[in-house]
Protein backbone atom coordinates (compact mmCIF):
# COMPACT_ATOMS: atom_id res chain seq x y z
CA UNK A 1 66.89 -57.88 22.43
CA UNK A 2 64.93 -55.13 21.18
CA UNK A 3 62.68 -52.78 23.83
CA UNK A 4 59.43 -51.14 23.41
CA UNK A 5 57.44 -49.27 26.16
CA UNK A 6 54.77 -51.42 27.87
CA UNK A 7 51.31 -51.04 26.37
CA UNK A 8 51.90 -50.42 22.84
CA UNK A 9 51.83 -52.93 19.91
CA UNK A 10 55.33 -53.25 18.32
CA UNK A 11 55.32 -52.29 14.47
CA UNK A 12 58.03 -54.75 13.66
CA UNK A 13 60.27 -53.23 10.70
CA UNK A 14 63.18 -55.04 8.30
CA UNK A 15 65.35 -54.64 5.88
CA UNK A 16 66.82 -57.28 3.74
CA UNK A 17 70.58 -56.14 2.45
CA UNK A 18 73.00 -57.80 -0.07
CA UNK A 19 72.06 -60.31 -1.93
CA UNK A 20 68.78 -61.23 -0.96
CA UNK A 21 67.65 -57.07 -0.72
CA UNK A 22 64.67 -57.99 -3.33
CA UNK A 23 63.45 -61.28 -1.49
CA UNK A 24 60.51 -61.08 0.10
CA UNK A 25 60.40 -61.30 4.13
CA UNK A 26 58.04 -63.47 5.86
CA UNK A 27 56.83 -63.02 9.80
CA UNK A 28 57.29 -66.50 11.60
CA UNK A 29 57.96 -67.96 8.34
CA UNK A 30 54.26 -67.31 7.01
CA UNK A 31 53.16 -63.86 7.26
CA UNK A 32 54.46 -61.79 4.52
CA UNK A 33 55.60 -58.35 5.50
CA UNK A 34 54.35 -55.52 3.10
CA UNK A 35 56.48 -52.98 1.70
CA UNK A 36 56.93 -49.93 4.23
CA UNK A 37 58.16 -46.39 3.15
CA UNK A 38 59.94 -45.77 -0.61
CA UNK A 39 62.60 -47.86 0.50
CA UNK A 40 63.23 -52.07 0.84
CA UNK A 41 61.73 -52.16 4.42
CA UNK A 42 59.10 -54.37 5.00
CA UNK A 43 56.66 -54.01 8.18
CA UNK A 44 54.25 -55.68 10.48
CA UNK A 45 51.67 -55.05 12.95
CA UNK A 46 51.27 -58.30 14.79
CA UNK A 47 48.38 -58.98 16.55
CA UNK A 48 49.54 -59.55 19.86
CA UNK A 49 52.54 -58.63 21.30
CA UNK A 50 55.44 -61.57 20.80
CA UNK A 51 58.09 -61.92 22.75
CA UNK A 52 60.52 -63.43 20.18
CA UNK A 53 60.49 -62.44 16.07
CA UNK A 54 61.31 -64.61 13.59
CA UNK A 55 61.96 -63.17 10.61
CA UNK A 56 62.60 -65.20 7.46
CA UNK A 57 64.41 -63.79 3.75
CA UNK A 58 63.41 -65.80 1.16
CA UNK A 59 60.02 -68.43 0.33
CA UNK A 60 59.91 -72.04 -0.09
CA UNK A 61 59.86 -72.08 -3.78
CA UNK A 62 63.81 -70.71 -3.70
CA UNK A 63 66.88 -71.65 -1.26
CA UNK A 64 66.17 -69.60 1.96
CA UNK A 65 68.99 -67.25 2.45
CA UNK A 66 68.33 -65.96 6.20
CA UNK A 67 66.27 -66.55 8.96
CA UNK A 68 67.13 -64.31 12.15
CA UNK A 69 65.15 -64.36 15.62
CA UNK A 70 65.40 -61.52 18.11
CA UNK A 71 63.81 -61.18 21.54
CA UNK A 72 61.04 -58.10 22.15
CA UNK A 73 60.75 -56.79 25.70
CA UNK A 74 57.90 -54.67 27.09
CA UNK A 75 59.44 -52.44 29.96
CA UNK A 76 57.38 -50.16 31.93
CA UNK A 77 59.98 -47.75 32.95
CA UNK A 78 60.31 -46.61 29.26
CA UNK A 79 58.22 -43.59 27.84
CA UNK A 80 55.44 -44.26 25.48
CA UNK A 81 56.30 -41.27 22.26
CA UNK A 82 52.79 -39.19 21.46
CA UNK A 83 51.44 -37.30 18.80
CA UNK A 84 51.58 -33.77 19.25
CA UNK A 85 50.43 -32.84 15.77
CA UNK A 86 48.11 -33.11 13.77
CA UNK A 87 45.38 -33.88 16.36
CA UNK A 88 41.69 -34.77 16.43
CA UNK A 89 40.27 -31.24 16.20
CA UNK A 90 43.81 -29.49 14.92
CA UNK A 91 44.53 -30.69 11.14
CA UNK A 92 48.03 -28.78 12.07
CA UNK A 93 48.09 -26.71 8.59
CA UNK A 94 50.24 -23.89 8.62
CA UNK A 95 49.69 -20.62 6.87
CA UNK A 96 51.93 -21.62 4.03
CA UNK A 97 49.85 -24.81 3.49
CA UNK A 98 52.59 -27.24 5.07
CA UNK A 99 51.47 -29.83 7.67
CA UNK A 100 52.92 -29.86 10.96
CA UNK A 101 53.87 -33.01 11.95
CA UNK A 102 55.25 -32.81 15.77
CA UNK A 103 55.84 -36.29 17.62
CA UNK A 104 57.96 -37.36 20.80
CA UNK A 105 57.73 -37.56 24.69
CA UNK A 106 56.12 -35.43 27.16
CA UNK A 107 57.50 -33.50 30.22
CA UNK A 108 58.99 -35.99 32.48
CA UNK A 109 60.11 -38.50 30.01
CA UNK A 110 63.75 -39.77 30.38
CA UNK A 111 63.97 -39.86 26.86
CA UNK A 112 67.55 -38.66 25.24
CA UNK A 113 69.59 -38.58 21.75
CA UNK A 114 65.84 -38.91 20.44
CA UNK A 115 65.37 -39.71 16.37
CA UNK A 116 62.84 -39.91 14.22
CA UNK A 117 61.07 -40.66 10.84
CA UNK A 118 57.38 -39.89 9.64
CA UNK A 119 55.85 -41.86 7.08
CA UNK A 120 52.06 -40.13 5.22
CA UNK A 121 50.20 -42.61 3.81
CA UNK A 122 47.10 -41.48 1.75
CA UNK A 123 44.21 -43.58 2.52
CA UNK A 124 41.39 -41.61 -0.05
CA UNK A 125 39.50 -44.38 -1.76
CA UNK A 126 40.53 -43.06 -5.51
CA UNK A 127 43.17 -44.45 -7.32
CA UNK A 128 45.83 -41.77 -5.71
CA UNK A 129 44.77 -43.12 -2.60
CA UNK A 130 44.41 -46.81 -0.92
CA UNK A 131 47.26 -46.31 1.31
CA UNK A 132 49.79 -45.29 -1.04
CA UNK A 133 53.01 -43.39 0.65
CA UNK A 134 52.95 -39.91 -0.49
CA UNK A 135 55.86 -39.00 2.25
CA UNK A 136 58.95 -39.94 4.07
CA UNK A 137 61.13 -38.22 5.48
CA UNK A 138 63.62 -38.03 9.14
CA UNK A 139 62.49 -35.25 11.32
CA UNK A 140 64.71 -32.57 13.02
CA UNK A 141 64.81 -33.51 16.86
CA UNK A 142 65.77 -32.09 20.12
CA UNK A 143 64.47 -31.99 23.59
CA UNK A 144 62.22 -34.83 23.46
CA UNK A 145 60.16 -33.27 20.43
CA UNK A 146 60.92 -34.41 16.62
CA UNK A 147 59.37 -31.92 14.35
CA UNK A 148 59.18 -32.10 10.31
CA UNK A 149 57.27 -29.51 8.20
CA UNK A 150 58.06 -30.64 4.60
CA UNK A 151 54.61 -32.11 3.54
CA UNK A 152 52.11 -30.33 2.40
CA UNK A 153 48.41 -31.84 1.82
CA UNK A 154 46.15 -32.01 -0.36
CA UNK A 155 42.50 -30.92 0.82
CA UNK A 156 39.84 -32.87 0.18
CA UNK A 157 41.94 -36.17 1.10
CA UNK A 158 42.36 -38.85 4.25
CA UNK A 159 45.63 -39.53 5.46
CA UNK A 160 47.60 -41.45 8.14
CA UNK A 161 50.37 -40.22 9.63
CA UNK A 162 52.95 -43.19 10.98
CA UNK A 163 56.02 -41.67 13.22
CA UNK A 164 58.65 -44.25 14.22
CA UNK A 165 60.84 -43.13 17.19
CA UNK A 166 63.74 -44.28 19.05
CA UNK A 167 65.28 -42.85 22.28
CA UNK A 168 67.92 -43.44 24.61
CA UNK A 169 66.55 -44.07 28.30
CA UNK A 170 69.35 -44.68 30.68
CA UNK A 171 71.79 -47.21 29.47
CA UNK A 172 68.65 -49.05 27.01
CA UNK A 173 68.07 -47.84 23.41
CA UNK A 174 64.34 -48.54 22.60
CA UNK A 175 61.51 -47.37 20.03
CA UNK A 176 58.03 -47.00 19.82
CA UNK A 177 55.55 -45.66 16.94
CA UNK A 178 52.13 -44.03 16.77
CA UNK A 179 49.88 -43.17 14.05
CA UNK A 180 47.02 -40.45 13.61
CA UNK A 181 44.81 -40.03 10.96
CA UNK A 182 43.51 -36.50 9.11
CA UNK A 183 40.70 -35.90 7.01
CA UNK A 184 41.14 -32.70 5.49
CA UNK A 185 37.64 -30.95 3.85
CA UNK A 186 37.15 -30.47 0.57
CA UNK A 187 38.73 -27.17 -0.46
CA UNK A 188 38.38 -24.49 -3.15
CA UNK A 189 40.84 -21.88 -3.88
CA UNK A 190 41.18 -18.62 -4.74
CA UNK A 191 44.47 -18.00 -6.31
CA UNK A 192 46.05 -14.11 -7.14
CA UNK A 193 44.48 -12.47 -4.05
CA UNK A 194 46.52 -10.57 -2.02
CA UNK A 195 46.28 -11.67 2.39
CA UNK A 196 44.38 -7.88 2.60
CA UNK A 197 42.89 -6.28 -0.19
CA UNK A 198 43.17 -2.56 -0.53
CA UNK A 199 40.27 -1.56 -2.45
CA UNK A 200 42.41 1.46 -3.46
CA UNK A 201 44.97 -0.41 -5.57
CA UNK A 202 42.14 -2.61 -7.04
CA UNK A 203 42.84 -2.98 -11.74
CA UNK A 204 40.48 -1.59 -13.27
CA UNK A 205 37.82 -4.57 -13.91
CA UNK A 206 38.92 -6.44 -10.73
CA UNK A 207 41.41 -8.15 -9.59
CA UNK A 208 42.48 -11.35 -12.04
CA UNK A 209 42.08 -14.68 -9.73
CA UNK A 210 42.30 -18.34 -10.56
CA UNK A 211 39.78 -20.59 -9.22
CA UNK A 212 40.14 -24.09 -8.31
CA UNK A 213 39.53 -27.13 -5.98
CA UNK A 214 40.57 -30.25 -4.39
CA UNK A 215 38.11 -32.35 -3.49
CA UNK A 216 36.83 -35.96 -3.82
CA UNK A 217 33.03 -34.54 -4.09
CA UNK A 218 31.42 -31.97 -6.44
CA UNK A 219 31.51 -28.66 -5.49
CA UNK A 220 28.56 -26.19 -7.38
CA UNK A 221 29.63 -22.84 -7.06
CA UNK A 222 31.56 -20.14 -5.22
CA UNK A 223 29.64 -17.01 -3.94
CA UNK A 224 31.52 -13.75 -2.62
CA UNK A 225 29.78 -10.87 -0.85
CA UNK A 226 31.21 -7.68 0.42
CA UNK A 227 30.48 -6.04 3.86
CA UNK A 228 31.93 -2.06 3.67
CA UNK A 229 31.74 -0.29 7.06
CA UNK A 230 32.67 3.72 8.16
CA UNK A 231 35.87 3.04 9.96
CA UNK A 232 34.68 6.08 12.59
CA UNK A 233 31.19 5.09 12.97
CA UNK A 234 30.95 1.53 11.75
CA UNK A 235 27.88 2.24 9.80
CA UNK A 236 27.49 -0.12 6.79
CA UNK A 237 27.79 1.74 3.53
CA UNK A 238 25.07 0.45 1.05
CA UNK A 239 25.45 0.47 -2.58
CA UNK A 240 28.93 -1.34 -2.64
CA UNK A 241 28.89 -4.27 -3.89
CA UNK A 242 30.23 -7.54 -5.20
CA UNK A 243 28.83 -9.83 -8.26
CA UNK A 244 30.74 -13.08 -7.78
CA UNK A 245 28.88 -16.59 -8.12
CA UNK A 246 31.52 -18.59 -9.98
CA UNK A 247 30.93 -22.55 -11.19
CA UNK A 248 33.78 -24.39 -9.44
CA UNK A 249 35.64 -26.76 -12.11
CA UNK A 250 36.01 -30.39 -10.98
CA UNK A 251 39.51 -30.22 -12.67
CA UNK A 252 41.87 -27.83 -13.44
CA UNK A 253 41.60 -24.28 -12.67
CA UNK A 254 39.15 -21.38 -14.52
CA UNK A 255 40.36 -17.12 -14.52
CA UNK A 256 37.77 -14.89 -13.49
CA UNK A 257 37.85 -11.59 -11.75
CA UNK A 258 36.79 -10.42 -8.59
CA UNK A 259 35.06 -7.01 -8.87
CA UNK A 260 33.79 -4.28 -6.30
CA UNK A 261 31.24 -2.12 -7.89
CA UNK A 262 29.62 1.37 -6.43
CA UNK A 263 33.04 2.61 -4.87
CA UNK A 264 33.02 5.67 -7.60
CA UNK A 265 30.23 6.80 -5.06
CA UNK A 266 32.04 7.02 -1.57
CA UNK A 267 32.28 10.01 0.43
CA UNK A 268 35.71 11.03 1.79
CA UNK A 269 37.09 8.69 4.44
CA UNK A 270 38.57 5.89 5.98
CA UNK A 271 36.33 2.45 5.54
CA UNK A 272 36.87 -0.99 6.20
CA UNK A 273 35.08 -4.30 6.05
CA UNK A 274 35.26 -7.71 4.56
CA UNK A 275 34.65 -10.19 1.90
CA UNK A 276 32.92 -13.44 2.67
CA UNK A 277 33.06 -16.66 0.53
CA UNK A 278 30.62 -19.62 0.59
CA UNK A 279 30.55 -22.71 -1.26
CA UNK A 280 27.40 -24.21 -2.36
CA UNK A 281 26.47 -27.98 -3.93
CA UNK A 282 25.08 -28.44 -6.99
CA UNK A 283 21.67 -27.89 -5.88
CA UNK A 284 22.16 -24.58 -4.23
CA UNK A 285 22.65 -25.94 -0.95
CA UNK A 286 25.41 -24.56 1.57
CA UNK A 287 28.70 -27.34 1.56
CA UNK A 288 31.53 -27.47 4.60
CA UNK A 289 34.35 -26.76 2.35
CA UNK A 290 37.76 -24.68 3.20
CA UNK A 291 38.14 -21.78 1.00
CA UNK A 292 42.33 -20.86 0.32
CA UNK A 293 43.86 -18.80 1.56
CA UNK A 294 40.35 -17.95 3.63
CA UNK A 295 36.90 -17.41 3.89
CA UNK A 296 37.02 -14.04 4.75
CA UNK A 297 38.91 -11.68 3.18
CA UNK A 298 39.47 -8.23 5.20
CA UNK A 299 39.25 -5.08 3.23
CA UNK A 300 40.06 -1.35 3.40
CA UNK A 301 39.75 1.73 1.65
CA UNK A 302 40.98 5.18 1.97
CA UNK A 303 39.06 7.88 0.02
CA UNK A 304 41.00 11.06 -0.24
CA UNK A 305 38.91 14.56 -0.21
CA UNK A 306 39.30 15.85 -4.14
CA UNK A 307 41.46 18.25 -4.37
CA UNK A 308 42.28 21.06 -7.45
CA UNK A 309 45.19 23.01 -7.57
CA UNK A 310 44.74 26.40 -9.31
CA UNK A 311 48.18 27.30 -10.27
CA UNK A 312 47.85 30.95 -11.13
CA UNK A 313 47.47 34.01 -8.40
CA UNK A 314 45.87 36.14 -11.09
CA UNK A 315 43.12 35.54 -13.81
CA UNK A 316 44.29 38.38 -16.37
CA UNK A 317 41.39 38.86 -19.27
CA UNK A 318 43.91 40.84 -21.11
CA UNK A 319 42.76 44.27 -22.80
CA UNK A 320 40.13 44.89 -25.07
CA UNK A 321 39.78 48.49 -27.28
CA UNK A 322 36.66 51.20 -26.16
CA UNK A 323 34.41 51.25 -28.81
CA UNK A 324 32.14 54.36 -28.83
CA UNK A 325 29.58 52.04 -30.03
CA UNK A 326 26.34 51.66 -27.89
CA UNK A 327 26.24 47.72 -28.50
CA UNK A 328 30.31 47.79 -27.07
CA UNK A 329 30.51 44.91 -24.67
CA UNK A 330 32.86 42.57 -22.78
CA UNK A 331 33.16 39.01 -23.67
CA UNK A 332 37.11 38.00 -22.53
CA UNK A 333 37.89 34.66 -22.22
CA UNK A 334 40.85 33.50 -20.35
CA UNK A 335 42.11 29.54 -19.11
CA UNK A 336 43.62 29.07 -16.10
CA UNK A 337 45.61 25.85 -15.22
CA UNK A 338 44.59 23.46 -12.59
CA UNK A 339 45.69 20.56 -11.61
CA UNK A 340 43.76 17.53 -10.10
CA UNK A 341 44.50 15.38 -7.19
CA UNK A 342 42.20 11.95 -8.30
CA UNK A 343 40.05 12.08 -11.16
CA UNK A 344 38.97 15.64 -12.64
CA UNK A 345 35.74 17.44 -11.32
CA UNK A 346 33.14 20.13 -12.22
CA UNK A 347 34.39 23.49 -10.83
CA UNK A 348 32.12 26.48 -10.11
CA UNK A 349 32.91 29.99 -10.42
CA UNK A 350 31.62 33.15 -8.49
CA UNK A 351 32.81 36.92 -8.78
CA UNK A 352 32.52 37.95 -4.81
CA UNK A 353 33.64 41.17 -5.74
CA UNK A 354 34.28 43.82 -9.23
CA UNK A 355 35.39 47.11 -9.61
CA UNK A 356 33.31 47.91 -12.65
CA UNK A 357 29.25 47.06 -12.91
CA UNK A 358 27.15 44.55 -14.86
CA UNK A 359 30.28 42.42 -14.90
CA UNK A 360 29.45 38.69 -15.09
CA UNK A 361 31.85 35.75 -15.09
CA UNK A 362 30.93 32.09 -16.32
CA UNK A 363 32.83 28.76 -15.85
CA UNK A 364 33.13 26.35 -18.67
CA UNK A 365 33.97 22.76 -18.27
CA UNK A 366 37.52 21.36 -17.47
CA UNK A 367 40.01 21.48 -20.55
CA UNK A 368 42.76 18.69 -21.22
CA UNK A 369 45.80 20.31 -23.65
CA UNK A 370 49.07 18.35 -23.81
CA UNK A 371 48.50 16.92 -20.13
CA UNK A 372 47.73 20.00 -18.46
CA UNK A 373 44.05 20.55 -17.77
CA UNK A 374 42.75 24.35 -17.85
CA UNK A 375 39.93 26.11 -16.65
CA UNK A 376 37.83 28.24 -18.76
CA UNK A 377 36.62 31.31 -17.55
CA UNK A 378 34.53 34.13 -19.56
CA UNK A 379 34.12 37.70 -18.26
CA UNK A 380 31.14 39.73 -19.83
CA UNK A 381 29.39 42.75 -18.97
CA UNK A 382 25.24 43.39 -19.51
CA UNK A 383 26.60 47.36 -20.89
CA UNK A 384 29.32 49.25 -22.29
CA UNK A 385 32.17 49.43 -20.25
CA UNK A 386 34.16 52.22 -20.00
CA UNK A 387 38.31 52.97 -19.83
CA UNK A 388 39.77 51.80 -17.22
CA UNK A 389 40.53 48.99 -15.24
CA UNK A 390 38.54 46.22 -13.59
CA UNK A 391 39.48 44.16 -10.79
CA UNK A 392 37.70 41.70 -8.51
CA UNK A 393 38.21 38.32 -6.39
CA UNK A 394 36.93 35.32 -8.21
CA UNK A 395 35.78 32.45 -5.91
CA UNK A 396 35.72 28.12 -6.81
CA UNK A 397 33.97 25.66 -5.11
CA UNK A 398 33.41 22.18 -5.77
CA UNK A 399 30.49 20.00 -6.61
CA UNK A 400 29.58 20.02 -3.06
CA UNK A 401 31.00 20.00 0.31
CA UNK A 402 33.34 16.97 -0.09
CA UNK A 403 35.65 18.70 -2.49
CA UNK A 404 39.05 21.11 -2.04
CA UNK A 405 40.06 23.67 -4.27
CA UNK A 406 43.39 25.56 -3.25
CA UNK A 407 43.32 28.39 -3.18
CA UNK A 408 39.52 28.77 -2.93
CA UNK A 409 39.84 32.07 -4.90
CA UNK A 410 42.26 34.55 -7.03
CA UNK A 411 42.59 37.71 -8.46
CA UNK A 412 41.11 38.99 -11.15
CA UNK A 413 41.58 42.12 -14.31
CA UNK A 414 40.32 43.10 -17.53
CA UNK A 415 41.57 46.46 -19.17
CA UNK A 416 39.69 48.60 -21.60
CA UNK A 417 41.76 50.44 -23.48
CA UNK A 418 41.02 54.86 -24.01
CA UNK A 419 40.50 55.53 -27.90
CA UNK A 420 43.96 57.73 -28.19
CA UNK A 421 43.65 60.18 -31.12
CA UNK A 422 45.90 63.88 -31.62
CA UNK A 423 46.60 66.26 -34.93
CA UNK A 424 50.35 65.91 -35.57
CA UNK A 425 51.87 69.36 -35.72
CA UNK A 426 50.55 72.41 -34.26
CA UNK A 427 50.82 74.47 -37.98
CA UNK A 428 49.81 73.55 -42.05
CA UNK A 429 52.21 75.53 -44.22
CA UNK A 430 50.26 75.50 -47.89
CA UNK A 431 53.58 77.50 -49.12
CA UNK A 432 53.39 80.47 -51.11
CA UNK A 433 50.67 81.27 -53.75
CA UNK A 434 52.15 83.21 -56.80
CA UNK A 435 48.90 84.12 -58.75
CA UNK A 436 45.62 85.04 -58.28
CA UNK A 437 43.19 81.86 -58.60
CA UNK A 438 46.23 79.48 -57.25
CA UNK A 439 45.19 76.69 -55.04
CA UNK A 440 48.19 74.69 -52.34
CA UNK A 441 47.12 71.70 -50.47
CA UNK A 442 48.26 71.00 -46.87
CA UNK A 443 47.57 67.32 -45.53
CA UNK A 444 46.77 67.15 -41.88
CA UNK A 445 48.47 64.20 -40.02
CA UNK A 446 46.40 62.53 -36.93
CA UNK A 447 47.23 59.83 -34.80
CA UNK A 448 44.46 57.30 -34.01
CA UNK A 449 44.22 53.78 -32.23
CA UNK A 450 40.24 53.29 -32.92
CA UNK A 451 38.78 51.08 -35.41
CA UNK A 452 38.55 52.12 -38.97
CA UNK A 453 36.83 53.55 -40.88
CA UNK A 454 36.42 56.81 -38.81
CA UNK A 455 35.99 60.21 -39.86
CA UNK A 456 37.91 63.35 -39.39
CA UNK A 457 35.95 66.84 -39.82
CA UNK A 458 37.50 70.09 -39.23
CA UNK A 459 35.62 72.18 -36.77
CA UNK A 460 37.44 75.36 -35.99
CA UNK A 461 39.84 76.58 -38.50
CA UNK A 462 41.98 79.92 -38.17
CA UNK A 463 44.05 81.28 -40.83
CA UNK A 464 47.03 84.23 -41.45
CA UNK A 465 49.21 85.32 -44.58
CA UNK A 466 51.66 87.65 -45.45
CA UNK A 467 52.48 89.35 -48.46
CA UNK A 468 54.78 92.27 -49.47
CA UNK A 469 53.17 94.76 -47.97
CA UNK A 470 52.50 93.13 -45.01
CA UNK A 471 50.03 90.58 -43.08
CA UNK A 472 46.77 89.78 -44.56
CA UNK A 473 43.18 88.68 -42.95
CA UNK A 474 41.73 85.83 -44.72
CA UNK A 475 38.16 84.19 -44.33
CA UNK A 476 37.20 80.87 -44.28
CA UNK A 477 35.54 81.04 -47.80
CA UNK A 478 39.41 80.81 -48.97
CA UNK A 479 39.94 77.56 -47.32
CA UNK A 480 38.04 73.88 -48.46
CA UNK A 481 38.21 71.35 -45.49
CA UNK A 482 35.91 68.71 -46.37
CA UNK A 483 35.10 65.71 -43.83
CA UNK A 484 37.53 62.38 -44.59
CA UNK A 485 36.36 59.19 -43.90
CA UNK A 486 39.11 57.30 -43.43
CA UNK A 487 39.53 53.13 -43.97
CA UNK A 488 42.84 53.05 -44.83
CA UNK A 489 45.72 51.28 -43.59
CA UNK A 490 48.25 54.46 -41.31
C-alpha cells in the first residue's frame, strides 16, 4: 500500500532494475510511462486518482518480464507538502543568480524524517526547451522544510519546477509532489561592474564591461544615464554625464566601456547618485527586461580640496654684484619645490611685504625635473638696487577658492653684493736712483671685486727722498702716474 494525502493527484513513479532496466513500463498495461529525471524512472500523472496501480515491464512484441500491482490510499490525516519557493510574484533568485527552491509542510504538520528531490524541467518553446530536464538533484531537509540552491536559471526562459516528497506521519510513510512554474524576463547583462561604483577609482576611458543577454526575443539597445547629487545638499550637479546607448547582441557577448564624462569639473566634496539602465526594442520602444546584476547602479565620489606642498621655508635669490651702472637691475630667478596632492595646478605669487623698493616678483608655470615639480619664481626691481640685503614674505594662492597651498607663504632674500676695492701696501719704494736723468718704476697693487675693465687714476700723490746730505722735497713734476684701464685677468 502506498499513501498520499487526500486531495492531490498521485504522480505515480518506477523504476525497472536488473534485467529488464531498459524495457519500457506501461500504466495498466497500455499507458506508457515517459522517462522522468536523468535516471531509468518512468512517471505518470493519471487522470483520476486509482486506487490500485498496475504497472507492467515489458510490451507485447517481447516476453513480459514483470507486472506488479500496489494499492494507493488517500488519507486525510496526512499533510499535503507546498511550495514555498519560487512563487507566483517571487521568481526566488538570489543575489548570486541561484534559484531558491524551498518545498515541504507548514506549521502544524506531523510530518517527520522528511526527504526530498526537485526535478527543473525547461518548458521554452526552442529547441533547449520542450520540457527537457535541465536539473535534478536531493535537497537538504530538516524541520519540515527541504531546501536546494544548486540551480541557477537562465533569464529569458519558462520552467517547471517538480518536488517529490516523502515524510513520516506517525507510524505511515507517505509522499506527495507539487509543481510551480517560472517565467523569468528576458535579461541583459552587464558584466565587469563592480556592486558600487566609486567614480574615484574609475580607468581612465571607463570602466571595461561585457555586454550580453538571454532572451528568447530581440532586445535593441541598452541606454545608461547618470544622476550625480551634493551629498550635503542633494542638489543635482549638471554637466556630468554618461554616453552609453549600446546595440545588445542576440548571441554572444560585445566589450564596450562605460564612461562618466565632466567629473574633471567638480568642486570639492562628497557626491553621490546613481546610474540607471533601460532596455529598448528595436524600434526605440521601452522593453520589461532584467538588467544583471541591476538596473540601478549606486555611485559615489569623493573630491579632495587640491592641495600643494611648498617644501622650502625660504626662497633665497642668491647674490648678485652692485654695478655702478645706471641701467643696474635685478632679475634673480630661483625654483622652489612643490609637491602636488591630485593633478598639478596654476599657482599665483604675491610679495605682501620687501625690504628694498620697486621690487617685483613673478610666477612662472609649474616645472617637472626628474619627478619633482618646481616652482619658478623671478625677483626684479623697476631701479638700481643698492648693497644690502632684501627680505620680504612671499604669498601663493590657488586658482580660486577651492584650492590649498601649505604653507600659504615663505620667506624671502636677495643680496647685492658692495663693490670691495683697497691699494695693497701703505708705501711704493722706486729704490735708489744713481744718476741724474734715471727713471725706477713702482707698480701699485689694488684689490678689486667689480667687473672689468675699470680704471685706476691716481688722485693725491705725496712724495720724500733722501740723499747724503740729507732729506729732499720733491714735486710732482718728478713723478708720471698715468690713468690704467685695466681688463686683465688679477
Amino acid at each position: 500500500v502506498r499513501y498520499y494525502p487526500a486531495g492531490s493527484i498521485p504522480l505515480l513513479i518506477a523504476q525497472g532494475v536488473g534485467p529488464g532496466a531498459g524495457e519500457p513500463l506501461y500504466y495498466n498495461g497500455e499507458v506508457l510511462m515517459e522517462p522522468f529525471g536523468r535516471s531509468d524512472l518512468r512517471a505518470l500523472i493519471p487522470a483520476e486518482a486509482p486506487n490500485t496501480v498496475q504497472l507492467q515491464l515489458g510490451d507485447d512484441s517481447s516476453p513480459l518480464q514483470l507486472i506488479r500491482t500496489f494499492q494507493l490510499q488517500a488519507r486525510s490525516d496526512l499533510p499535503r507538502v507546498e511550495v514555498f519557493s519560487p512563487l507566483p510574484g517571487a521568481d526566488g533568485l538570489q543575489e548570486d543568480g541561484s534559484l531558491l527552491l524551498q518545498a515541504g509542510f507548514g506549521g502544524g504538520a506531523t510530518a517527520d524524517d522528511i526527504a526530498g528531490t526537485v526535478y527543473i524541467f525547461d518548458e521554452s518553446p526552442d529547441e533547449n526547451g520542450n520540457g527537457r530536464l535541465v536539473h535534478e538533484q536531493t535537497m537538504q531537509c530538516a524541520d519540515r522544510l527541504c531546501t536546494d540552491n544548486s540551480f541557477t536559471p537562465v533569464d529569458g526562459r519558462e520552467y517547471r519546477v517538480a518536488f517529490v516528497v516523502e515524510a513520516q506521519s506517525g507510524d505511515i510513510r507517505f509522499s506527495d509532489w507539487v509543481q510551480q512554474s517560472v517565467e523569468l524576463a528576458p535579461a541583459v547583462y552587464l558584466r565587469g561592474l563592480p556592486a558600487q561604483l566609486d567614480l574615484s577609482q574609475m580607468p581612465v576611458g571607463g570602466w571595461p564591461i561585457e555586454l550580453a543577454s538571454s532572451t528568447l526575443e530581440e532586445i535593441g539597445a541598452l541606454e545608461a544615464v547618470i544622476t550625480l547629487r551634493d551629498a550635503e545638499s542633494g542638489d543635482v550637479i549638471p554637466g556630468v554625464t554618461l554616453n552609453f546607448n549600446e546595440e545588445v547582441p542576440e548571441e554572444g557577448a560585445v566589450q564596450t566601456t562605460l564612461n562618466v564624462l565632466g567629473l574633471d569639473s567638480l568642486r570639492p566634496g562628497a557626491y553621490q547618485g546613481e546610474i540607471g539602465l533601460k532596455a529598448t526594442s528595436p524600434a526605440g520602444l521601452p522593453m520589461t527586461v532584467a538588467i544583471r546584476p541591476d538596473a540601478v547602479v549606486p555611485v559615489t565620489l569623493s573630491v579632495s580640496r587640491p592641495q600643494a606642498r611648498i617644501d622650502s621655508q625660504l626662497a633665497d635669490f642668491g647674490a648678485v654684484q652692485f654695478d655702478t651702472s645706471p641701467n643696474f637691475r635685478l632679475n634673480q630667478e630661483v625654483l622652489v619645490p612643490v609637491a602636488f596632492t591630485g593633478a598639478p595646478f596654476p599657482i599665483v605669487t604675491t610679495m605682501d611685504a620687501t625690504s628694498c623698493p620697486a621690487l617685483t616678483v613673478a610666477t612662472g608655470e609649474v616645472q617637472q625635473r626628474g619627478g619633482q615639480f618646481f616652482l619658478p619664481l623671478a625677483l626684479t626691481s623697476a631701479a638700481p638696487v643698492p648693497p644690502g640685503t632684501c627680505t620680504g614674505r612671499l604669498t601663493f594662492a590657488g586658482p580660486d577658492g577651492d584650492y590649498d597651498i601649505v604653507p600659504g607663504s615663505i620667506d624671502w632674500q636677495s643680496r647685492v653684493d658692495a663693490v670691495e676695492w683697497a691699494l695693497v701696501g701703505g708705501d711704493l719704494d722706486f729704490d735708489d736712483l744713481q744718476d741724474a736723468g734715471s727713471r725706477a718704476e713702482g707698480t701699485v697693487l689694488v684689490r678689486f671685486n667689480g667687473k672689468r675693465p675699470f680704471i685706476v687714476q691716481v688722485t693725491d700723490l705725496s712724495f720724500s727722498g733722501t740723499t747724503a746730505q740729507g732729506p729732499v722735497q720733491l714735486n710732482s713734476d718728478m713723478v708720471e702716474a698715468p690713468a690704467v684701464e685695466v681688463n686683465w685677468e688679477p
